[in-house]
C-alpha atoms as a PDB file:
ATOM      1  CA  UNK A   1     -10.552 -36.576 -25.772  1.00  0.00           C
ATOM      2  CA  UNK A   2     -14.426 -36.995 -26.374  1.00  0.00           C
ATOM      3  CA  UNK A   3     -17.424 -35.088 -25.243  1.00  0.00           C
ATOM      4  CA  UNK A   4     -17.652 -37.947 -22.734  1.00  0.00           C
ATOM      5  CA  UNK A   5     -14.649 -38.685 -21.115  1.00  0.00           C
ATOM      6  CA  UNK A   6     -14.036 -37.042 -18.070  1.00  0.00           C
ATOM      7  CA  UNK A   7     -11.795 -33.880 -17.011  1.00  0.00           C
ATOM      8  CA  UNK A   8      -9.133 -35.457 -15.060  1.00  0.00           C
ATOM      9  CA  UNK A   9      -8.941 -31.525 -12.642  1.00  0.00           C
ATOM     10  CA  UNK A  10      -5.906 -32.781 -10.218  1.00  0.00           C
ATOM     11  CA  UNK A  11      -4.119 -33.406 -13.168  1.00  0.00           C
ATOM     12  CA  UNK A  12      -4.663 -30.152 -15.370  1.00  0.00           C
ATOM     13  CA  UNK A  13      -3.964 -28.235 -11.834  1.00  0.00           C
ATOM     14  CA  UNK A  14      -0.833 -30.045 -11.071  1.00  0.00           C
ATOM     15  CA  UNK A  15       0.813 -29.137 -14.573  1.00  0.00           C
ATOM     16  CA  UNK A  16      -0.499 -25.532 -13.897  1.00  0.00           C
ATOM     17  CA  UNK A  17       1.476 -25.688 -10.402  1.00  0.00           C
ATOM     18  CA  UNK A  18       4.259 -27.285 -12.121  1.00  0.00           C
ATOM     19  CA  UNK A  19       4.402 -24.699 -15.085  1.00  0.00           C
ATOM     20  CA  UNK A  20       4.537 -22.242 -12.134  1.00  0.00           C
ATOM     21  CA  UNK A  21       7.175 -23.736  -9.896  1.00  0.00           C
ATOM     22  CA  UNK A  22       9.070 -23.819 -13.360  1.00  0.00           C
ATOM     23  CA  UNK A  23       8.730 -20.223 -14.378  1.00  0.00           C
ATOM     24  CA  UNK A  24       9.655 -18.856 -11.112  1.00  0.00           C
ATOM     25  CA  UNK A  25      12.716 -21.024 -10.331  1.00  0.00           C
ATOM     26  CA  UNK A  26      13.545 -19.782 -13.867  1.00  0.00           C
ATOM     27  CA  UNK A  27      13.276 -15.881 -12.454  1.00  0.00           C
ATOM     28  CA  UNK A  28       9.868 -15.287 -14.153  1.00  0.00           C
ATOM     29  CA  UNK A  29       7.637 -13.999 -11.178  1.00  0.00           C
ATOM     30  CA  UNK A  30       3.926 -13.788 -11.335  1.00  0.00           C
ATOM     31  CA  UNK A  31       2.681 -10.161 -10.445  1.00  0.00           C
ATOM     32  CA  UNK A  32       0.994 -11.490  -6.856  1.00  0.00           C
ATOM     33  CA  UNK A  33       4.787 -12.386  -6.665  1.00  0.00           C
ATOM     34  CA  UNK A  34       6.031  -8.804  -6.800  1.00  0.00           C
ATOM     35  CA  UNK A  35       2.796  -7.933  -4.884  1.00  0.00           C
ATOM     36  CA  UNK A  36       4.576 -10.500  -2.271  1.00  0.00           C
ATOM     37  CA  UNK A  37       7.437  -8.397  -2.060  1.00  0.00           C
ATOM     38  CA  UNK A  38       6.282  -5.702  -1.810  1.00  0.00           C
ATOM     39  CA  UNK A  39       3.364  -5.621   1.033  1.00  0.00           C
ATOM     40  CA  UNK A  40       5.746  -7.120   3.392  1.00  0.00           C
ATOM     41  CA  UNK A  41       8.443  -3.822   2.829  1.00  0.00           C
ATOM     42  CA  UNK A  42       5.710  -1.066   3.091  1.00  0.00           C
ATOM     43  CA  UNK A  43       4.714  -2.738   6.332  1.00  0.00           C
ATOM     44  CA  UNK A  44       8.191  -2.677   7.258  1.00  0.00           C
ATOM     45  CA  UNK A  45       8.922   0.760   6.193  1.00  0.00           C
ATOM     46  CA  UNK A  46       5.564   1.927   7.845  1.00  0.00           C
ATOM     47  CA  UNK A  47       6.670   0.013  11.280  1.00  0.00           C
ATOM     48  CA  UNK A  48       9.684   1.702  11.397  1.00  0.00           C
ATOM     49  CA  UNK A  49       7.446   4.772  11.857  1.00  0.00           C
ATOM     50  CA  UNK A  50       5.967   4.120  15.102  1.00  0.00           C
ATOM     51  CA  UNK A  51       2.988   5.577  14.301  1.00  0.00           C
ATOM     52  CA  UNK A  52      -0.235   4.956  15.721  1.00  0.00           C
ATOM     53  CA  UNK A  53      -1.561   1.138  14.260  1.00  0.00           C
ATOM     54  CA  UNK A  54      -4.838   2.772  13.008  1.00  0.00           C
ATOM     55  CA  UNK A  55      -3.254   4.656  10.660  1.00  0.00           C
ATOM     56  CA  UNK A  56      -0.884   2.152   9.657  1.00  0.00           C
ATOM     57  CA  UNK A  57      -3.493  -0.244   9.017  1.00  0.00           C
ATOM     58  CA  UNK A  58      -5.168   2.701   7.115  1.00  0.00           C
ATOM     59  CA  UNK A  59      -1.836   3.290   5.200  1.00  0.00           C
ATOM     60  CA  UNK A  60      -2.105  -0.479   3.707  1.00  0.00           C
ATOM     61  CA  UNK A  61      -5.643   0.273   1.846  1.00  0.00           C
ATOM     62  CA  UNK A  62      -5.964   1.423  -1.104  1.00  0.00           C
ATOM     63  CA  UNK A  63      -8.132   4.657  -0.119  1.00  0.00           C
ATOM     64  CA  UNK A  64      -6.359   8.159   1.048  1.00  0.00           C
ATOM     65  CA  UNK A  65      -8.624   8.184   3.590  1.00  0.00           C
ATOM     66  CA  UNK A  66      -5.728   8.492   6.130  1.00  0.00           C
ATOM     67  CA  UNK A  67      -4.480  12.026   4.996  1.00  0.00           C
ATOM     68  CA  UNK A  68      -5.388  15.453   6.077  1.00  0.00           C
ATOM     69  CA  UNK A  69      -8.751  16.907   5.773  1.00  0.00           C
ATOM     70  CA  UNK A  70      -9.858  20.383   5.945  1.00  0.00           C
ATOM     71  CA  UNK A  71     -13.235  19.812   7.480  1.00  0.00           C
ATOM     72  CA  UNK A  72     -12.245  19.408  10.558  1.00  0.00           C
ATOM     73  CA  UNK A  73     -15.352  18.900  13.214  1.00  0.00           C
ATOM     74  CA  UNK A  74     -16.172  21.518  15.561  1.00  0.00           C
ATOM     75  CA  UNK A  75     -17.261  20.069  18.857  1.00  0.00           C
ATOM     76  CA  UNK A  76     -16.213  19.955  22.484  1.00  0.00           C
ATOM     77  CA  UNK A  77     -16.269  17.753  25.700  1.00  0.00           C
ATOM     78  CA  UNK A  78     -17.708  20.495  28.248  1.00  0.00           C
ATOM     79  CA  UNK A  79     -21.355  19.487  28.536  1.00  0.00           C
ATOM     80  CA  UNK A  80     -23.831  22.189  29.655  1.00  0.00           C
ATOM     81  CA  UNK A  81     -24.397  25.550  29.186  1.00  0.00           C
ATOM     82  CA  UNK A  82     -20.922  26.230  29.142  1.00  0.00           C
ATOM     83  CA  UNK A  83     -20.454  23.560  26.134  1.00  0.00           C
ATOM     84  CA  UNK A  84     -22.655  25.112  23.789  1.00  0.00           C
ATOM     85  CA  UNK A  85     -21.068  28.075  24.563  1.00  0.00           C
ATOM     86  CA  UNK A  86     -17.552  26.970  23.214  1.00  0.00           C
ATOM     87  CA  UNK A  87     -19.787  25.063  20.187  1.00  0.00           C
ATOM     88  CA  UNK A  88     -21.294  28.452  19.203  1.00  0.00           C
ATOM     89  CA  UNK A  89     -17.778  30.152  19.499  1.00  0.00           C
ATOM     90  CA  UNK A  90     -16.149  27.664  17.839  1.00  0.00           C
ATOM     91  CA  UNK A  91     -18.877  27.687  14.787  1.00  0.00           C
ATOM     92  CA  UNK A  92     -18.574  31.521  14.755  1.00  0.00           C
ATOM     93  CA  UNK A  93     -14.386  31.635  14.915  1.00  0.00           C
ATOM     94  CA  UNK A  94     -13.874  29.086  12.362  1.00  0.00           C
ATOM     95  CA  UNK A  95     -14.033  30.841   9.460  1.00  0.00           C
ATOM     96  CA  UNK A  96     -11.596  32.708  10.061  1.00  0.00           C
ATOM     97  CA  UNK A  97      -9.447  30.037  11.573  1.00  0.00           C
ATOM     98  CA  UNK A  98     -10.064  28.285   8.225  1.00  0.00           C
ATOM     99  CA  UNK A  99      -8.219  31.718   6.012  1.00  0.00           C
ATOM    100  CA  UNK A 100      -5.321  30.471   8.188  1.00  0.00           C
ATOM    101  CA  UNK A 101      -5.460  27.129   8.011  1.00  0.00           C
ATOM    102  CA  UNK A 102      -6.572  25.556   4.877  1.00  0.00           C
ATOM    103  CA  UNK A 103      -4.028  26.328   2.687  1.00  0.00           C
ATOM    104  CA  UNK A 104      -1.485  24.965   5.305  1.00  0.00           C
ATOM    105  CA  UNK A 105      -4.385  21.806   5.679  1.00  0.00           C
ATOM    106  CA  UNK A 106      -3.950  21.475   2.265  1.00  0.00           C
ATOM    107  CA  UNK A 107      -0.240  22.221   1.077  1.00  0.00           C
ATOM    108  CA  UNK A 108       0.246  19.511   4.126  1.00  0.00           C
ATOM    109  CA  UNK A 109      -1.731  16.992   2.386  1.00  0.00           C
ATOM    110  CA  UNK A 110      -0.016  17.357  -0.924  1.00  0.00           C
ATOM    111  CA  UNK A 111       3.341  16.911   0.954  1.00  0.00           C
ATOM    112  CA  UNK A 112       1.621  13.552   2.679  1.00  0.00           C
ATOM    113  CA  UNK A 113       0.613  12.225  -1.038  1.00  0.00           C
ATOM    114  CA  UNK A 114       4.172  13.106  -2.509  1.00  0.00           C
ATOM    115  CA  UNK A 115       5.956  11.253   0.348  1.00  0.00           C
ATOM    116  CA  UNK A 116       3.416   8.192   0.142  1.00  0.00           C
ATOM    117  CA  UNK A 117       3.973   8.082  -3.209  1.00  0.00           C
ATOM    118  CA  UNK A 118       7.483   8.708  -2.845  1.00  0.00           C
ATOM    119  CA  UNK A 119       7.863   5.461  -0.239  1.00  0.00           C
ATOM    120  CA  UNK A 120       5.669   3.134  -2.338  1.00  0.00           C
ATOM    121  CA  UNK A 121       7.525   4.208  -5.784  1.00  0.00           C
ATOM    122  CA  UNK A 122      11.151   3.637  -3.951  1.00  0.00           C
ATOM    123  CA  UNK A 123       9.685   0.198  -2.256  1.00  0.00           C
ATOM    124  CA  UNK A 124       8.368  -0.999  -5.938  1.00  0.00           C
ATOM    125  CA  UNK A 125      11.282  -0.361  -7.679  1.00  0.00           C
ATOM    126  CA  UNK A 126      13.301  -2.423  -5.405  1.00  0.00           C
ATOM    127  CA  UNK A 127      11.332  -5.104  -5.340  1.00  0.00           C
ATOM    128  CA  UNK A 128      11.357  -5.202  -9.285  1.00  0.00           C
ATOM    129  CA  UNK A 129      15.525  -4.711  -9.056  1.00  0.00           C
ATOM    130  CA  UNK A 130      14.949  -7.751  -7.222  1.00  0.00           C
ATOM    131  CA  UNK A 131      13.260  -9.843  -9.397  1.00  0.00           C
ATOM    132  CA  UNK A 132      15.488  -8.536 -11.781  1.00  0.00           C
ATOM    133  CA  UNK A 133      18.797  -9.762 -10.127  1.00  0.00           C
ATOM    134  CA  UNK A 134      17.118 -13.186  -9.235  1.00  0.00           C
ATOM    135  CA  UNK A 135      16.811 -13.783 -12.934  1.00  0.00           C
ATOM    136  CA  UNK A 136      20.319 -12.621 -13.545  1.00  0.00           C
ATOM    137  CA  UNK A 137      21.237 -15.076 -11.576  1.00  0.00           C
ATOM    138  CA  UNK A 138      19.228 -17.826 -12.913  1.00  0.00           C
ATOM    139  CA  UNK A 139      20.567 -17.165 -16.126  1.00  0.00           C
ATOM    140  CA  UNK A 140      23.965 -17.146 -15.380  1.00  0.00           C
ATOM    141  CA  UNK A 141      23.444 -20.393 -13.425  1.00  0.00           C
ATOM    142  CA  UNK A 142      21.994 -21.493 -16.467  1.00  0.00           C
ATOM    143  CA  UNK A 143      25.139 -20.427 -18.539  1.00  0.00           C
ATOM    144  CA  UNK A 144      27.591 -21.824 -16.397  1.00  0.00           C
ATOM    145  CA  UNK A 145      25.209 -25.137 -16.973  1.00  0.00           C
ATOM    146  CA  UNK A 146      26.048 -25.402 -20.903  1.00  0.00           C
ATOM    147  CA  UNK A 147      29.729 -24.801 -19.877  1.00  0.00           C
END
Protein backbone atom coordinates (compact mmCIF):
# COMPACT_ATOMS: atom_id res chain seq x y z
CA UNK A 1 0.00 0.00 0.00
CA UNK A 2 1.38 3.59 -0.88
CA UNK A 3 1.48 6.83 0.96
CA UNK A 4 -1.52 7.59 -1.25
CA UNK A 5 -3.93 5.07 -1.33
CA UNK A 6 -6.54 5.28 1.01
CA UNK A 7 -7.29 3.47 4.52
CA UNK A 8 -10.14 1.33 3.67
CA UNK A 9 -11.50 1.87 8.06
CA UNK A 10 -14.80 -0.50 7.66
CA UNK A 11 -12.60 -2.99 6.54
CA UNK A 12 -9.60 -2.92 9.14
CA UNK A 13 -12.62 -2.66 11.87
CA UNK A 14 -14.52 -5.55 10.56
CA UNK A 15 -11.39 -7.99 10.78
CA UNK A 16 -10.84 -6.45 14.32
CA UNK A 17 -14.63 -7.49 15.15
CA UNK A 18 -14.06 -10.66 13.45
CA UNK A 19 -10.67 -11.46 15.28
CA UNK A 20 -12.88 -10.79 18.36
CA UNK A 21 -15.97 -12.83 17.65
CA UNK A 22 -13.18 -15.53 16.94
CA UNK A 23 -11.26 -15.35 20.17
CA UNK A 24 -14.22 -15.39 22.32
CA UNK A 25 -16.20 -18.22 20.67
CA UNK A 26 -12.77 -19.87 21.13
CA UNK A 27 -13.08 -19.15 25.22
CA UNK A 28 -10.53 -16.25 25.10
CA UNK A 29 -12.49 -13.31 26.84
CA UNK A 30 -11.42 -9.76 26.68
CA UNK A 31 -11.07 -8.22 30.29
CA UNK A 32 -14.38 -5.73 29.68
CA UNK A 33 -15.67 -9.38 29.19
CA UNK A 34 -14.96 -10.52 32.74
CA UNK A 35 -15.79 -6.88 33.74
CA UNK A 36 -19.29 -8.03 32.01
CA UNK A 37 -19.65 -10.68 34.35
CA UNK A 38 -18.95 -9.43 36.91
CA UNK A 39 -20.92 -5.89 37.39
CA UNK A 40 -24.07 -7.65 36.69
CA UNK A 41 -23.37 -10.31 39.99
CA UNK A 42 -22.30 -7.52 42.48
CA UNK A 43 -25.52 -5.79 41.52
CA UNK A 44 -27.19 -8.92 42.10
CA UNK A 45 -25.52 -9.80 45.25
CA UNK A 46 -26.00 -6.10 46.47
CA UNK A 47 -29.96 -6.37 45.50
CA UNK A 48 -30.37 -9.21 47.43
CA UNK A 49 -29.52 -6.84 50.31
CA UNK A 50 -32.39 -4.62 50.30
CA UNK A 51 -30.57 -1.89 51.26
CA UNK A 52 -31.30 1.57 50.70
CA UNK A 53 -30.55 2.37 46.55
CA UNK A 54 -28.20 5.28 47.56
CA UNK A 55 -25.91 3.21 48.98
CA UNK A 56 -26.13 0.60 46.53
CA UNK A 57 -25.50 2.89 43.83
CA UNK A 58 -22.60 4.13 46.10
CA UNK A 59 -21.44 0.44 46.53
CA UNK A 60 -20.89 0.22 42.51
CA UNK A 61 -18.12 3.20 42.50
CA UNK A 62 -14.99 2.81 42.91
CA UNK A 63 -14.62 5.24 46.08
CA UNK A 64 -15.28 3.92 49.89
CA UNK A 65 -17.13 6.75 50.30
CA UNK A 66 -20.12 4.59 51.44
CA UNK A 67 -18.49 3.20 54.71
CA UNK A 68 -18.45 4.44 58.21
CA UNK A 69 -17.02 7.66 59.25
CA UNK A 70 -16.07 8.88 62.56
CA UNK A 71 -16.86 12.51 62.06
CA UNK A 72 -20.08 12.31 62.47
CA UNK A 73 -21.98 15.97 62.31
CA UNK A 74 -23.35 17.42 65.32
CA UNK A 75 -26.55 19.26 64.57
CA UNK A 76 -30.23 19.15 65.39
CA UNK A 77 -33.78 19.94 63.99
CA UNK A 78 -35.17 22.05 67.11
CA UNK A 79 -34.83 25.62 65.88
CA UNK A 80 -34.64 28.37 68.53
CA UNK A 81 -33.24 28.90 71.63
CA UNK A 82 -33.85 25.55 72.59
CA UNK A 83 -31.79 24.27 69.35
CA UNK A 84 -28.68 25.86 70.12
CA UNK A 85 -29.06 24.60 73.31
CA UNK A 86 -28.89 20.83 72.24
CA UNK A 87 -25.98 22.18 69.50
CA UNK A 88 -23.87 23.49 72.42
CA UNK A 89 -24.56 20.21 74.45
CA UNK A 90 -24.00 18.14 71.80
CA UNK A 91 -20.48 20.02 70.88
CA UNK A 92 -19.58 19.83 74.61
CA UNK A 93 -20.69 15.82 75.13
CA UNK A 94 -19.03 14.62 72.12
CA UNK A 95 -15.83 14.10 73.14
CA UNK A 96 -16.52 11.94 75.30
CA UNK A 97 -19.10 10.16 73.25
CA UNK A 98 -16.23 9.87 70.73
CA UNK A 99 -13.75 7.63 73.71
CA UNK A 100 -16.78 5.33 73.25
CA UNK A 101 -17.40 5.33 69.96
CA UNK A 102 -14.57 5.58 67.62
CA UNK A 103 -12.92 2.59 68.09
CA UNK A 104 -16.32 0.74 67.59
CA UNK A 105 -16.76 3.55 64.36
CA UNK A 106 -13.73 2.27 63.29
CA UNK A 107 -13.31 -1.60 64.07
CA UNK A 108 -16.95 -1.38 62.19
CA UNK A 109 -15.46 0.03 59.17
CA UNK A 110 -12.67 -2.45 58.91
CA UNK A 111 -15.33 -5.24 59.21
CA UNK A 112 -17.37 -3.24 56.20
CA UNK A 113 -13.96 -3.23 53.97
CA UNK A 114 -13.20 -7.02 54.80
CA UNK A 115 -16.76 -8.09 53.81
CA UNK A 116 -16.72 -5.77 50.58
CA UNK A 117 -13.72 -7.15 49.75
CA UNK A 118 -14.74 -10.44 50.75
CA UNK A 119 -18.07 -10.24 48.23
CA UNK A 120 -16.15 -8.71 45.30
CA UNK A 121 -13.09 -11.34 45.71
CA UNK A 122 -15.80 -14.41 45.90
CA UNK A 123 -17.89 -12.66 42.83
CA UNK A 124 -14.41 -12.34 40.71
CA UNK A 125 -13.31 -15.58 41.18
CA UNK A 126 -16.42 -17.02 39.88
CA UNK A 127 -16.68 -15.18 37.13
CA UNK A 128 -13.00 -16.19 36.13
CA UNK A 129 -14.07 -20.15 37.02
CA UNK A 130 -16.41 -19.23 34.45
CA UNK A 131 -14.47 -18.19 31.77
CA UNK A 132 -12.44 -20.91 32.68
CA UNK A 133 -15.07 -23.73 32.17
CA UNK A 134 -16.35 -21.98 28.91
CA UNK A 135 -12.95 -22.63 27.45
CA UNK A 136 -12.91 -26.14 28.74
CA UNK A 137 -15.58 -26.61 26.90
CA UNK A 138 -14.52 -25.08 23.75
CA UNK A 139 -11.66 -27.16 23.77
CA UNK A 140 -13.15 -30.26 24.26
CA UNK A 141 -15.66 -29.36 21.51
CA UNK A 142 -12.73 -28.75 19.62
CA UNK A 143 -11.26 -32.28 20.45
CA UNK A 144 -14.19 -34.15 19.81
CA UNK A 145 -13.90 -32.09 16.25
CA UNK A 146 -10.47 -33.89 15.17
CA UNK A 147 -12.15 -37.18 16.31
Amino acid sequence: MSEHDPIDVTTIVTGIRDEIARRRAAGDLTVEDVESLLAPRLRNSIAKTRIDESLAARLLQESYDWNTDTEYEVRTSRAGFSGLLIRAAKVLVRPFVKLYTDHILNRQSQLNLAMWQTLRDSIEHSAALEVQLHRLKQDIRDLKERE
